[in-house]
Protein backbone atom coordinates (compact mmCIF):
# COMPACT_ATOMS: atom_id res chain seq x y z
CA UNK A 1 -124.72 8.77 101.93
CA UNK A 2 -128.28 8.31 103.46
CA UNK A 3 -127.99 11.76 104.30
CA UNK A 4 -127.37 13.20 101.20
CA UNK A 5 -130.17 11.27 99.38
CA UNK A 6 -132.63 13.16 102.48
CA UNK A 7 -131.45 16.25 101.94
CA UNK A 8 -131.76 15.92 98.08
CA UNK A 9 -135.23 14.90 98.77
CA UNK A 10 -136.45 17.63 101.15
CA UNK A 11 -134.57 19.76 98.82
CA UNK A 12 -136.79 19.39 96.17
CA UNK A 13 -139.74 20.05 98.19
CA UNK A 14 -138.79 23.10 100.06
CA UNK A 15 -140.79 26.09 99.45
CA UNK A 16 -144.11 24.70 100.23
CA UNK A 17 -146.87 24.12 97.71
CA UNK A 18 -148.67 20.47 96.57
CA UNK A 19 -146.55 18.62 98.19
CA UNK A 20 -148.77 15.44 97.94
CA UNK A 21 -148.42 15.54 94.01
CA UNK A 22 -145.17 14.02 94.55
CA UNK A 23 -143.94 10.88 96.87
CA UNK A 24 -140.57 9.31 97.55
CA UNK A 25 -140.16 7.20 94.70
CA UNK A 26 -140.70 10.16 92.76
CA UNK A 27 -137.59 11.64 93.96
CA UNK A 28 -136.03 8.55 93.53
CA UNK A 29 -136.46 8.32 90.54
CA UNK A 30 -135.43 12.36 89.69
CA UNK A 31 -132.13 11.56 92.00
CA UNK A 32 -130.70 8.36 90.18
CA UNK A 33 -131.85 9.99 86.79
CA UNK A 34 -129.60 12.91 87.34
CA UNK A 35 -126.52 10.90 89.07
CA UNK A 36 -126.58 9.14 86.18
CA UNK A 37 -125.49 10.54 82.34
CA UNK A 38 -129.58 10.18 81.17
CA UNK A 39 -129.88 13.21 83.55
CA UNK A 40 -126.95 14.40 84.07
CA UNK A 41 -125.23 15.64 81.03
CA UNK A 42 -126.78 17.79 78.22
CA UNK A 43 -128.69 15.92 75.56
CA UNK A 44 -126.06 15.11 72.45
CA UNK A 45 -126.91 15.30 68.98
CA UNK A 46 -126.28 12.73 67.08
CA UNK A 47 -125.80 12.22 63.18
CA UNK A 48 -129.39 10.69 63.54
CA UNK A 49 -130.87 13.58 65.06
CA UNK A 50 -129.21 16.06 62.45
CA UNK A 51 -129.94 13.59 59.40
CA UNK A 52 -126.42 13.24 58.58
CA UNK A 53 -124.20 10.45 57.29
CA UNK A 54 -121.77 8.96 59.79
CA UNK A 55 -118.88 7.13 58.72
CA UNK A 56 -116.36 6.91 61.83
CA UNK A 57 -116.22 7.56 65.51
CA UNK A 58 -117.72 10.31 67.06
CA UNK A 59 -116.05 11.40 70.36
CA UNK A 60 -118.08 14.19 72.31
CA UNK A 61 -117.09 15.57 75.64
CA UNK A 62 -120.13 17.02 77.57
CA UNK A 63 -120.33 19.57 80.94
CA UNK A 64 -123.69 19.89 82.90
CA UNK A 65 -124.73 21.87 85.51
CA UNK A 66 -127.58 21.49 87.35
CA UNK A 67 -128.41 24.38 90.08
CA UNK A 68 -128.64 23.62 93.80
CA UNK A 69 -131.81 24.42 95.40
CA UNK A 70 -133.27 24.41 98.97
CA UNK A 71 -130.02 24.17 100.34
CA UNK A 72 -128.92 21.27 98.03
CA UNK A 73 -125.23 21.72 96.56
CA UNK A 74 -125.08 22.53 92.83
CA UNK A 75 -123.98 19.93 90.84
CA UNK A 76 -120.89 19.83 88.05
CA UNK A 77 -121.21 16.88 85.42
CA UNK A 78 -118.12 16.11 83.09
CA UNK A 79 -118.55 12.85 80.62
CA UNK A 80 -117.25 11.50 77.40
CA UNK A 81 -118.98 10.10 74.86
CA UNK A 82 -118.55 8.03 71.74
CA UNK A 83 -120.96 7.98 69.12
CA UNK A 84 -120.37 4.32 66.63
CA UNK A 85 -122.24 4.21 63.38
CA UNK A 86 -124.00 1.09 63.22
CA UNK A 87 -126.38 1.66 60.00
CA UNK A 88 -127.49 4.26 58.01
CA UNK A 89 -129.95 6.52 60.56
CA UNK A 90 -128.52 4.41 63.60
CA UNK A 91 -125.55 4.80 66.31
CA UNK A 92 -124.74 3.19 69.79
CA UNK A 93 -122.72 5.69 72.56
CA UNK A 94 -120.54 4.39 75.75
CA UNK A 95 -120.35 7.18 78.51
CA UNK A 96 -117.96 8.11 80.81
CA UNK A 97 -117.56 10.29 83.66
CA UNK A 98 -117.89 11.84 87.22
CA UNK A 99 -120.33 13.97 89.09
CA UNK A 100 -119.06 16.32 91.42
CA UNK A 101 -120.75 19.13 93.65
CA UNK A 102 -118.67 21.52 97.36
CA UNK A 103 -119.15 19.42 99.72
CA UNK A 104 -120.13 15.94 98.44
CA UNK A 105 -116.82 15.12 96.66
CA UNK A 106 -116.68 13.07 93.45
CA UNK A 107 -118.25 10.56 91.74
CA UNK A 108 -118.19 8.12 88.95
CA UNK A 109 -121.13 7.80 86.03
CA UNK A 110 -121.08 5.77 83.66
CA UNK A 111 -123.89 4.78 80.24
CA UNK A 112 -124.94 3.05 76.97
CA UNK A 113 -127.22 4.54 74.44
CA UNK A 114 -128.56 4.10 70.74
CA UNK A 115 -130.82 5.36 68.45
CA UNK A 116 -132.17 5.14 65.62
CA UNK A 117 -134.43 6.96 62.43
CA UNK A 118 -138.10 6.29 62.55
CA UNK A 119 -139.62 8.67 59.87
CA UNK A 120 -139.73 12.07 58.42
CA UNK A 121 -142.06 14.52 57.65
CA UNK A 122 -141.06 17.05 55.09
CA UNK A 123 -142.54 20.63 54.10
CA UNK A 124 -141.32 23.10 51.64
CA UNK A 125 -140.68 23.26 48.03
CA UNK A 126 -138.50 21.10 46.30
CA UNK A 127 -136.53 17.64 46.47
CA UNK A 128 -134.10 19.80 49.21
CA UNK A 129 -137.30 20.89 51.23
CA UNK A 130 -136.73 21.24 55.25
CA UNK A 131 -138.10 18.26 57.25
CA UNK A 132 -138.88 17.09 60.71
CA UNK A 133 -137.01 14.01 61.66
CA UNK A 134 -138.53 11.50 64.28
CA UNK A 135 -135.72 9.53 65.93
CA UNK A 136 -136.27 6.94 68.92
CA UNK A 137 -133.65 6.54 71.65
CA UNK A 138 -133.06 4.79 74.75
CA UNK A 139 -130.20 5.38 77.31
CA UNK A 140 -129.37 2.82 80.43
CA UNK A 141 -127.56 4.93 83.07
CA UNK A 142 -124.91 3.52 85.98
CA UNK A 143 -123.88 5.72 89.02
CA UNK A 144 -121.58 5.69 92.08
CA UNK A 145 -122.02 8.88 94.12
CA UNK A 146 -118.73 9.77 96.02
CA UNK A 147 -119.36 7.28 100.01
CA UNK A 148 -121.21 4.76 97.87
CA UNK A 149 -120.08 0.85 96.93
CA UNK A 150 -122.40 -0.90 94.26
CA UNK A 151 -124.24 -2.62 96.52
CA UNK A 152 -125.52 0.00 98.90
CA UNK A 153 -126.00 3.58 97.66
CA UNK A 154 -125.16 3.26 93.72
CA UNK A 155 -128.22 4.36 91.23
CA UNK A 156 -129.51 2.71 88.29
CA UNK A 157 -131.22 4.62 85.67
CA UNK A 158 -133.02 4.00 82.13
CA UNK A 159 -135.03 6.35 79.60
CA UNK A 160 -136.86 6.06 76.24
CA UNK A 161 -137.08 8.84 74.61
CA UNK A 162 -138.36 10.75 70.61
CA UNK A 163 -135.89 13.25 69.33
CA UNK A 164 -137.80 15.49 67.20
CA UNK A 165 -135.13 18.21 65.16
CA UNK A 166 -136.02 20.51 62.59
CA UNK A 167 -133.41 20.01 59.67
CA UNK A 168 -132.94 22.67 57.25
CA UNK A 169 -133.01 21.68 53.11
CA UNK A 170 -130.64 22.91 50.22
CA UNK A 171 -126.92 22.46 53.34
CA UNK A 172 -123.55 23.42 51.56
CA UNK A 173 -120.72 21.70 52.11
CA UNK A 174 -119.12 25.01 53.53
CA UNK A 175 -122.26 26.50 55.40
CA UNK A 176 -122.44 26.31 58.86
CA UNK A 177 -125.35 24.32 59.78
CA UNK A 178 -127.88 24.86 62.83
CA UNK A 179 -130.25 22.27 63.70
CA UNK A 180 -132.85 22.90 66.62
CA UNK A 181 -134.14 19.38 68.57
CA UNK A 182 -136.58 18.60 71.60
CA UNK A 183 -136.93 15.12 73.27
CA UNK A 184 -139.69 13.84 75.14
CA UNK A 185 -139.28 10.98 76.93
CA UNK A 186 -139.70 8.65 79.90
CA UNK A 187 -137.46 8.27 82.89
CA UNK A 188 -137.06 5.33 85.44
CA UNK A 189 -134.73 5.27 88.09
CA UNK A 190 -133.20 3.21 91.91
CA UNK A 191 -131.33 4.20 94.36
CA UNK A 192 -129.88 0.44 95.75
CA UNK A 193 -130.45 0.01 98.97
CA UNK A 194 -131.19 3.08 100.22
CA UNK A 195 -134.01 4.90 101.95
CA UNK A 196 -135.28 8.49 100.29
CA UNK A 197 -137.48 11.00 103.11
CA UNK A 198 -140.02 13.16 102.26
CA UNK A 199 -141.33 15.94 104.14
CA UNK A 200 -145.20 16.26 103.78
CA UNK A 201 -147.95 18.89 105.51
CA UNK A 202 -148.84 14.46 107.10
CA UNK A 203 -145.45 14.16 108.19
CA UNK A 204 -142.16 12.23 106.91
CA UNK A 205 -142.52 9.50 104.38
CA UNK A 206 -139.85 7.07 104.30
CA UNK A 207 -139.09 4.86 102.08
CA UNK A 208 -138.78 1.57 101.66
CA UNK A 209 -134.96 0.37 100.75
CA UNK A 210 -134.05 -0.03 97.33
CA UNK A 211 -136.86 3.32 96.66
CA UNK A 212 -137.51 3.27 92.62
CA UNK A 213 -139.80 5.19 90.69
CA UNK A 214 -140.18 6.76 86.99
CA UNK A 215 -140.49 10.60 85.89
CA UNK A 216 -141.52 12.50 82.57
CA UNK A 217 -138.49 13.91 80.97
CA UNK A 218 -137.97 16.69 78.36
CA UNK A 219 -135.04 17.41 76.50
CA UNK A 220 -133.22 19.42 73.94
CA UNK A 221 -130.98 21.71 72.16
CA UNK A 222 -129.25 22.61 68.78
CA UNK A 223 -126.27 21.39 67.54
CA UNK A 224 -124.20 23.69 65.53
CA UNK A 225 -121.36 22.23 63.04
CA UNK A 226 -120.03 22.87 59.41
CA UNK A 227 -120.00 19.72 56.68
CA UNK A 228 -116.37 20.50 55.91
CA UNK A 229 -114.85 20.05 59.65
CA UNK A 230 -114.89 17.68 62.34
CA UNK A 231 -115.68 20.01 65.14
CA UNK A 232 -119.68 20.25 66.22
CA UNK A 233 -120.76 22.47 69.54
CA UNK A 234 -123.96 21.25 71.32
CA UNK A 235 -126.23 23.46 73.95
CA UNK A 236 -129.19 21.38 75.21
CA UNK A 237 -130.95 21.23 78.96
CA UNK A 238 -132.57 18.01 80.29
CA UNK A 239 -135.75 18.25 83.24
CA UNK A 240 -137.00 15.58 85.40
CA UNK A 241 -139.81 17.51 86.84
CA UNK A 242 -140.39 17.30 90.40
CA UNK A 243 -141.70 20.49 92.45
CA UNK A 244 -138.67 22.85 92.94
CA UNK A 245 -136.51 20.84 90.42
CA UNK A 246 -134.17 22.77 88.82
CA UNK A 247 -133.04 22.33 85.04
CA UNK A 248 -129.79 20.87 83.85
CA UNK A 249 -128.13 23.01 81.33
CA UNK A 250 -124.97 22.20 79.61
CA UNK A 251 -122.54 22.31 76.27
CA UNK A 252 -120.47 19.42 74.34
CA UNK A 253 -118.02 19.66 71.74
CA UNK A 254 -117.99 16.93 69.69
CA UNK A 255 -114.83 15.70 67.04
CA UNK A 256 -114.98 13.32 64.49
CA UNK A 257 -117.48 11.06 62.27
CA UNK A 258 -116.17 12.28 58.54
């Protein structure tokens, strides 16, 4: 598993360029972000984001794909979600799933979440103007990479992050609805005990063991769904910028919450 944490790292730097605007807990912190569901699955929308009233279990089943680069393997993310109402503008998720890319076999993922409604800002005409919704979120992140025990090769993630969607005004029960969302956001990440190399124009940086570090992170996506069904459909991407990075894309069907 040391291995694949290199190559991941000297992966992300291939191609040349500013090499020493990055370091190894950077990558650190961009590898356990996207072994984990913070990173690795497609943003979800939930009935905070969208301004909606939730009154039951959401369950939402996610795909992400994040491209291989450098000679890196592709990765292909499956997870499960559910979405709990716990007040009016606020919900708690439990994650699910496995990570799997040729080559590297498959591994396990697992994550908590909330958010909640912090404020509004509406434009338009009327009582049933549009509006801007400000949510805040925060997501902690568990993963187990396929050679890896808990103790020696597992990643531990976290992020904190503000959903801002655009919701439209005057929504029929029957009309299909489309709301547009970007997160910002802040990433942290640790691979345990574990080294991460680096390939500078100096030389190779190693690590120390346990490498951690934190990354910017931007989100988003829309969320399309009708008030009169249970079925919603999610596209969103998710970036942890480091040089060469690639971008996660993904979808998510979601069922439930009426």
């Amino acid at each position: 598993m040391r291995k694949m944490f290199a190559i991941a790292a000297l992966a992300a730097l291939a191609g040349g360029g500013d090499s020493m605007a990055q370091s190894a807990s950077d990558i650190a912190a961009r590898i356990a972000l996207t072994q984990t569901p913070v990173g690795a699955l497609p943003p979800l929308a939930t009935s905070t984001i969208k301004a909606e009233v939730q009154s039951g279990v959401v369950l939402s089943v996610r795909y992400g794909y994040l491209a291989g680069s450098g000679g890196a393997a592709a990765m292909n993310d499956f997870g499960a979600t559910a979405v709990l109402p716990v007040t009016l503008g606020t919900t708690f998720s439990l994650t699910g799933g496995v990570l799997g890319c040729s080559g590297c076999g498959t591994g396990l993922t697992l994550g908590i979440g909330g958010d909640t409604k912090v404020g509004e800002l509406p434009f338009g005409s009327g009582r049933d103007g549009s509006r801007v919704v400000f949510t805040l979120n925060g997501d902690l992140g568990y993963g187990q990479p396929s050679g890896t025990t808990f103790s020696h090769g597992s990643v531990l993630s976290g992020a904190v992050g503000l959903p801002i969607s655009l919701v439209a005004g005057r929504r029929g029960a029957d009309e299909m609805l489309f709301v547009p969302f970007i997160t910002p956001g802040f990433g942290f990440g640790e691979i345990r005990s574990q080294r991460v190399e680096v390939v500078t124009p100096g030389g190779i940086i190693t690590s120390e063991d346990s490498p951690s570090g934190s990354r910017f992170m931007l989100g988003g996506g829309v969320t399309l769904y009708n008030r009169s069904s249970n079925v919603g459909f999610d596209l969103g991407f998710q970036y942890v910028p480091v040089q060469q990075g690639q971008v996660l894309i993904g979808v998510g069907v979601s069922i439930g919450g009426r």
